[in-house]
C-alpha atoms as a PDB file:
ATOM      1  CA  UNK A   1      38.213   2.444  21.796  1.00  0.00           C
ATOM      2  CA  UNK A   2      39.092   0.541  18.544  1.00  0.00           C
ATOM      3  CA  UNK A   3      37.376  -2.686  19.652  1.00  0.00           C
ATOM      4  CA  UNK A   4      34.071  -1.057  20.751  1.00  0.00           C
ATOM      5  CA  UNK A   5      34.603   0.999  17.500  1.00  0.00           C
ATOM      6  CA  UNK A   6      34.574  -2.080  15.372  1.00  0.00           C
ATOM      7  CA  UNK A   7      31.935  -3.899  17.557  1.00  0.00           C
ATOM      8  CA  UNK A   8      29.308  -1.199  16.935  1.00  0.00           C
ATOM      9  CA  UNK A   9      30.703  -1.349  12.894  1.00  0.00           C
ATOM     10  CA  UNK A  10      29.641  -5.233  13.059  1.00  0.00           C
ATOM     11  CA  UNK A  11      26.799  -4.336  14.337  1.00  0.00           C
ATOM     12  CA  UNK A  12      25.774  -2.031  12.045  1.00  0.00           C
ATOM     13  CA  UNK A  13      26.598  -4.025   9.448  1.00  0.00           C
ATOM     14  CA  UNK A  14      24.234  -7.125  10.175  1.00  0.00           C
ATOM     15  CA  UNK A  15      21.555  -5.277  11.323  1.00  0.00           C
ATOM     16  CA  UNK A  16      21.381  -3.811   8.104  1.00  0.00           C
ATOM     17  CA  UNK A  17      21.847  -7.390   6.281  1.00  0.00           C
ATOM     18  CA  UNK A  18      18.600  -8.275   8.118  1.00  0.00           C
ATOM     19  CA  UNK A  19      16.131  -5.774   6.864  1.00  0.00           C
ATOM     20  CA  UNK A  20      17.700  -6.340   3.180  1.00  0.00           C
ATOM     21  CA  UNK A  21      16.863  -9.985   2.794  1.00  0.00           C
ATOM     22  CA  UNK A  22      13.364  -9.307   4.037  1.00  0.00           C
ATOM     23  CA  UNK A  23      11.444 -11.533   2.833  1.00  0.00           C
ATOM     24  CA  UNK A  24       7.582 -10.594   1.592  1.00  0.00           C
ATOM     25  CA  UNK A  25       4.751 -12.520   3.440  1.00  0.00           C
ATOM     26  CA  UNK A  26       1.875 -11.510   1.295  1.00  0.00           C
ATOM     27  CA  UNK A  27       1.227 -10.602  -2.025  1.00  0.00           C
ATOM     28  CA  UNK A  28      -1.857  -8.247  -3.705  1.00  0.00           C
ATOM     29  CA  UNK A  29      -3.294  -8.366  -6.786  1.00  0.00           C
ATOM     30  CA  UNK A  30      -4.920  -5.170  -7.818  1.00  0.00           C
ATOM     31  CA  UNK A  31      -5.794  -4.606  -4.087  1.00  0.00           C
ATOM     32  CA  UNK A  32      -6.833  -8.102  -3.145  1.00  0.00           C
ATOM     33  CA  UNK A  33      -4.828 -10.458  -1.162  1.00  0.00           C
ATOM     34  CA  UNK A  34      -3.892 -13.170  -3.294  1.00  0.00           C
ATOM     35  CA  UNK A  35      -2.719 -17.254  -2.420  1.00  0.00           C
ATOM     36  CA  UNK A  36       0.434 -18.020  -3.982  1.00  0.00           C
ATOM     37  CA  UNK A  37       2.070 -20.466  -1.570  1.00  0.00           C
ATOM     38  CA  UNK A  38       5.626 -20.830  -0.721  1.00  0.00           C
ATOM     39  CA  UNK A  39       7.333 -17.621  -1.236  1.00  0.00           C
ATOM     40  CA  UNK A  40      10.711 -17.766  -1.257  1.00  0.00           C
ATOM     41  CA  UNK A  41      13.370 -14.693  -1.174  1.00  0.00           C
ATOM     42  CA  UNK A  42      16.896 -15.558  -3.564  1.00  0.00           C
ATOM     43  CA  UNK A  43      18.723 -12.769  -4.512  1.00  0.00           C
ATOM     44  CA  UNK A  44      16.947  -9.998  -2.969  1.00  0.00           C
ATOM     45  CA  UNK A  45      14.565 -10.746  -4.778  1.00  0.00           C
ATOM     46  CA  UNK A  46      10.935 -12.695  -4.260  1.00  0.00           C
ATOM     47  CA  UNK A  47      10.465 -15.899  -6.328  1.00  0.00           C
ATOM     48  CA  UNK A  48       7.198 -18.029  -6.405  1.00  0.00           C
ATOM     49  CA  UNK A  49       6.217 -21.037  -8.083  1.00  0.00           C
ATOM     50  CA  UNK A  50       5.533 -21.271 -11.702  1.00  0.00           C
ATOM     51  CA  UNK A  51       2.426 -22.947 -11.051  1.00  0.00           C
ATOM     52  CA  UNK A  52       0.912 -20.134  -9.559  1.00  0.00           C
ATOM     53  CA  UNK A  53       0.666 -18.289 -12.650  1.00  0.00           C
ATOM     54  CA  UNK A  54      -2.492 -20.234 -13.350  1.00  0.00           C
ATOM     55  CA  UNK A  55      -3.429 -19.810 -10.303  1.00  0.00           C
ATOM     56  CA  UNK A  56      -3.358 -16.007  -9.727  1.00  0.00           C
ATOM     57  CA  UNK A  57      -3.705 -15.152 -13.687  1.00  0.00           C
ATOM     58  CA  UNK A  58      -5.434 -18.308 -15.129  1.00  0.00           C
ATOM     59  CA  UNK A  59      -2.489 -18.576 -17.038  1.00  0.00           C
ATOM     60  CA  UNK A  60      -1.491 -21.920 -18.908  1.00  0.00           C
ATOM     61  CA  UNK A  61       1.609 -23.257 -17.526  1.00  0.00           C
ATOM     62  CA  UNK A  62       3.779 -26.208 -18.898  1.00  0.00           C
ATOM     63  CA  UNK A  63       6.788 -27.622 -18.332  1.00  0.00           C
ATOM     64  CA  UNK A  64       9.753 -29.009 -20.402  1.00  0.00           C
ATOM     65  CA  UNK A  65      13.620 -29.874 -20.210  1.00  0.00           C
ATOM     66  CA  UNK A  66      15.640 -27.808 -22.272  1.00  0.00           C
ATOM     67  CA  UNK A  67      19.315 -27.787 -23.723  1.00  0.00           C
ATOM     68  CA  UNK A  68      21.268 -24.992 -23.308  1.00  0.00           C
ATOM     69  CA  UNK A  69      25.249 -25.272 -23.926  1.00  0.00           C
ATOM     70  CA  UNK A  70      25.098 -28.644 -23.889  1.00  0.00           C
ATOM     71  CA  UNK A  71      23.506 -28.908 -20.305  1.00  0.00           C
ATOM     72  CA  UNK A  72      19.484 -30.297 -19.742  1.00  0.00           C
ATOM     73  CA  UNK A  73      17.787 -27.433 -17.315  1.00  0.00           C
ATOM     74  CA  UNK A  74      13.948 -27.672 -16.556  1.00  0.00           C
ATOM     75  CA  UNK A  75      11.918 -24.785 -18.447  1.00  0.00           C
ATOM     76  CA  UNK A  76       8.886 -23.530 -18.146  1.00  0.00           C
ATOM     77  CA  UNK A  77       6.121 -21.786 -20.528  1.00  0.00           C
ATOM     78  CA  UNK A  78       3.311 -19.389 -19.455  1.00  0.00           C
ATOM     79  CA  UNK A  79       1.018 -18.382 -22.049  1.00  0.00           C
ATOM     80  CA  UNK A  80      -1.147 -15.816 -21.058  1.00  0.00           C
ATOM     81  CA  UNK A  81      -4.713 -15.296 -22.090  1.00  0.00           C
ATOM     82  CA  UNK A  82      -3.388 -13.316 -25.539  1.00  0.00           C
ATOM     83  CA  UNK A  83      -1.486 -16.594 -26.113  1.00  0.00           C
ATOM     84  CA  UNK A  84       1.798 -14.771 -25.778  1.00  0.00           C
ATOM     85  CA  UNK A  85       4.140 -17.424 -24.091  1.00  0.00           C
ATOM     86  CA  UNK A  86       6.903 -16.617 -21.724  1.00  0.00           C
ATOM     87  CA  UNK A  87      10.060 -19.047 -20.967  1.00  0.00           C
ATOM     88  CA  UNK A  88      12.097 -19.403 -18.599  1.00  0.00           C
ATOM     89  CA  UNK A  89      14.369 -21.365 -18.081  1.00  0.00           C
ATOM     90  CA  UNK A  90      15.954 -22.740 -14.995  1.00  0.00           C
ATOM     91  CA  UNK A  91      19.747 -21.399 -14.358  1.00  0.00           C
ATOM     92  CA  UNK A  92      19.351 -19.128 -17.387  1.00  0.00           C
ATOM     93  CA  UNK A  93      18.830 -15.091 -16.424  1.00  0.00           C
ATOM     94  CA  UNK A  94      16.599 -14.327 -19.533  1.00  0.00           C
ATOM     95  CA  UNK A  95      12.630 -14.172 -19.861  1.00  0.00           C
ATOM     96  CA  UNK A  96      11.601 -14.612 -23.274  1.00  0.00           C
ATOM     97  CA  UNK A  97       8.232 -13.531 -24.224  1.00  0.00           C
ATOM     98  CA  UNK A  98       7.000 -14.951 -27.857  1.00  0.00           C
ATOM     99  CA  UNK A  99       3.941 -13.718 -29.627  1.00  0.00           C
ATOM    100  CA  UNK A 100       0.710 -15.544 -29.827  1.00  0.00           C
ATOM    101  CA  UNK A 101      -0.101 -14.484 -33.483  1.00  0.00           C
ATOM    102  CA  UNK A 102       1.900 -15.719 -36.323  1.00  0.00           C
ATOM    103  CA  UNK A 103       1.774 -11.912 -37.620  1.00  0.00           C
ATOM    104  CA  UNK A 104       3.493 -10.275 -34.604  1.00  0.00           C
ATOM    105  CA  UNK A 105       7.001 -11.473 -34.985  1.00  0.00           C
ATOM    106  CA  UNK A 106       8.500  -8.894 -31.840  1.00  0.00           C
ATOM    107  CA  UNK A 107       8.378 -11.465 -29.388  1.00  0.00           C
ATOM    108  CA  UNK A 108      11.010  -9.577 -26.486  1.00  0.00           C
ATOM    109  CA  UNK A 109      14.067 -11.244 -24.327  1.00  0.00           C
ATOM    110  CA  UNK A 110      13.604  -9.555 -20.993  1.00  0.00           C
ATOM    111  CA  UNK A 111      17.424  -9.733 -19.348  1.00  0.00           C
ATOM    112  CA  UNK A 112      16.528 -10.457 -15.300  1.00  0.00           C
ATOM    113  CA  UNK A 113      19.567 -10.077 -12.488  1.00  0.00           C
ATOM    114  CA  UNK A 114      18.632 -13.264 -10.928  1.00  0.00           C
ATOM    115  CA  UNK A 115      17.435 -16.872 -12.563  1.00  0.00           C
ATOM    116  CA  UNK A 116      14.849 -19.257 -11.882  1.00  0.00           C
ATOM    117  CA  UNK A 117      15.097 -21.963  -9.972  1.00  0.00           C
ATOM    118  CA  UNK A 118      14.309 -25.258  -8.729  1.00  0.00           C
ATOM    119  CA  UNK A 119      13.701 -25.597  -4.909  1.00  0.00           C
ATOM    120  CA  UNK A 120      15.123 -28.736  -3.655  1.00  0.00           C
ATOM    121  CA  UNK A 121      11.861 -28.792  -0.812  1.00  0.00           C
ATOM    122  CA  UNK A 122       9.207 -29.202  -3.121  1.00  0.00           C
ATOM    123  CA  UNK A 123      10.437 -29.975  -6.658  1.00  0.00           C
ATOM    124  CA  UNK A 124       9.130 -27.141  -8.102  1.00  0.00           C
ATOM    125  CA  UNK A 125      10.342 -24.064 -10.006  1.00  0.00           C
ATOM    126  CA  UNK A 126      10.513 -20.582  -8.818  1.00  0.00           C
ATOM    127  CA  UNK A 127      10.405 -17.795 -10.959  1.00  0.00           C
ATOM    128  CA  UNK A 128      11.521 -14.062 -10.335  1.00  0.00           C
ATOM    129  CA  UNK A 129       8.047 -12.541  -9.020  1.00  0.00           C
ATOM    130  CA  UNK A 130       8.768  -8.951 -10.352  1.00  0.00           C
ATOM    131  CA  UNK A 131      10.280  -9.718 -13.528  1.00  0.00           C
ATOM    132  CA  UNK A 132       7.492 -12.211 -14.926  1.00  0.00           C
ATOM    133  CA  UNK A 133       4.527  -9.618 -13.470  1.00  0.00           C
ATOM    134  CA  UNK A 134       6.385  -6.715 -15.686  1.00  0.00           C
ATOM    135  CA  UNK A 135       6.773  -9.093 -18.700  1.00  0.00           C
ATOM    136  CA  UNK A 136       3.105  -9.896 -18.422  1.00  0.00           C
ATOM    137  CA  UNK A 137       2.061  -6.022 -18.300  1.00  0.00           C
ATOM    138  CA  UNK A 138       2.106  -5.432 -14.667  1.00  0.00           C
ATOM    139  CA  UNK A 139       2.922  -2.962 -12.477  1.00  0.00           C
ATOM    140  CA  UNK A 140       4.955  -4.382  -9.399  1.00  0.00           C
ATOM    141  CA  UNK A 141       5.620  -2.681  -6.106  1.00  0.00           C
ATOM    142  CA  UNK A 142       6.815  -3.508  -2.537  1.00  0.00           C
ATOM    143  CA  UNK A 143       6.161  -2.108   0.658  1.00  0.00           C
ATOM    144  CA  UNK A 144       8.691  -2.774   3.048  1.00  0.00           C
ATOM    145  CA  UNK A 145       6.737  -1.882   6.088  1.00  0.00           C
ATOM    146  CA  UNK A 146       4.072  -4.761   5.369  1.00  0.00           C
ATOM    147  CA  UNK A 147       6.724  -6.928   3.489  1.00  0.00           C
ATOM    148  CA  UNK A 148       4.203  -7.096   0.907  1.00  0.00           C
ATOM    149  CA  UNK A 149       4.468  -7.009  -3.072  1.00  0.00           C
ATOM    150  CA  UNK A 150       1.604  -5.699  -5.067  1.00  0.00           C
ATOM    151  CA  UNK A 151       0.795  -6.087  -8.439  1.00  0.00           C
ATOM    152  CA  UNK A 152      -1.240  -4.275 -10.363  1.00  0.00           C
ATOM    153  CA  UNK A 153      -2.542  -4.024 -13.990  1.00  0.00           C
END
């Protein structure tokens, strides 16, 4: 009785690992199915390129290493169409987001539970879906059902 007992607790236990490491397959931008290539899932949570800011949001994107405690990382800088930049920086969990105007001096660090990264398979690096979206004035959902993430303004 104990074994069958801790067979169906095993069970249990990766079936529900399964369904939380889903990762999404499609992503919508104010209703509209949107390209953003390789979607990967760290974390629990869904990461996609940096690139494809500019490509979904016509956002500038650049890239840059960085020095943080003494160790190079790859960063990244989004400026959006207000010119308010975001970095992030690989291996680092915060999203800073600097003002555009030399007036507005509340630029805001935005602490994330997971850091960016770059994927070994392509080269490039992956930022935290959700936490860039919010940053940027989006509103982010996800519907587990459709393992899709929406985003809207």
């Amino acid at each position: 009785m104990k074994k069958l007992l801790g067979l169906v607790c095993v069970i249990a236990i990766l079936a529900s690992s399964l369904t939380a490491f889903a990762t999404a397959e499609k992503v919508l931008l104010d209703g509209t199915a949107i390209e953003v290539g390789t979607i990967l899932e760290r974390d629990d949570r869904t990461f996609i390129s940096a690139a494809c800011a500019e490509t979904i949001w016509n956002f500038f994107v650049s890239y840059t290493d960085t020095v943080v405690d003494g160790t190079t990382r790859k960063s990244v800088a989004i400026t959006d169409e207000n010119a308010v930049s975001y970095l992030l920086i690989e291996g680092n969990n915060f999203l800073y987001a600097l003002p555009g105007k030399v007036e507005d001096t509340n630029g805001k660090v935005v602490t994330m539970d997971t850091t960016p990264f770059i994927n070994e398979a392509d080269g490039q690096m992956y930022i935290p879906l959700r936490f860039f979206a919010e940053a940027a004035g989006y509103q982010v959902g996800w519907d587990e059902a459709s393992l899709t993430v929406t985003i809207n303004k």
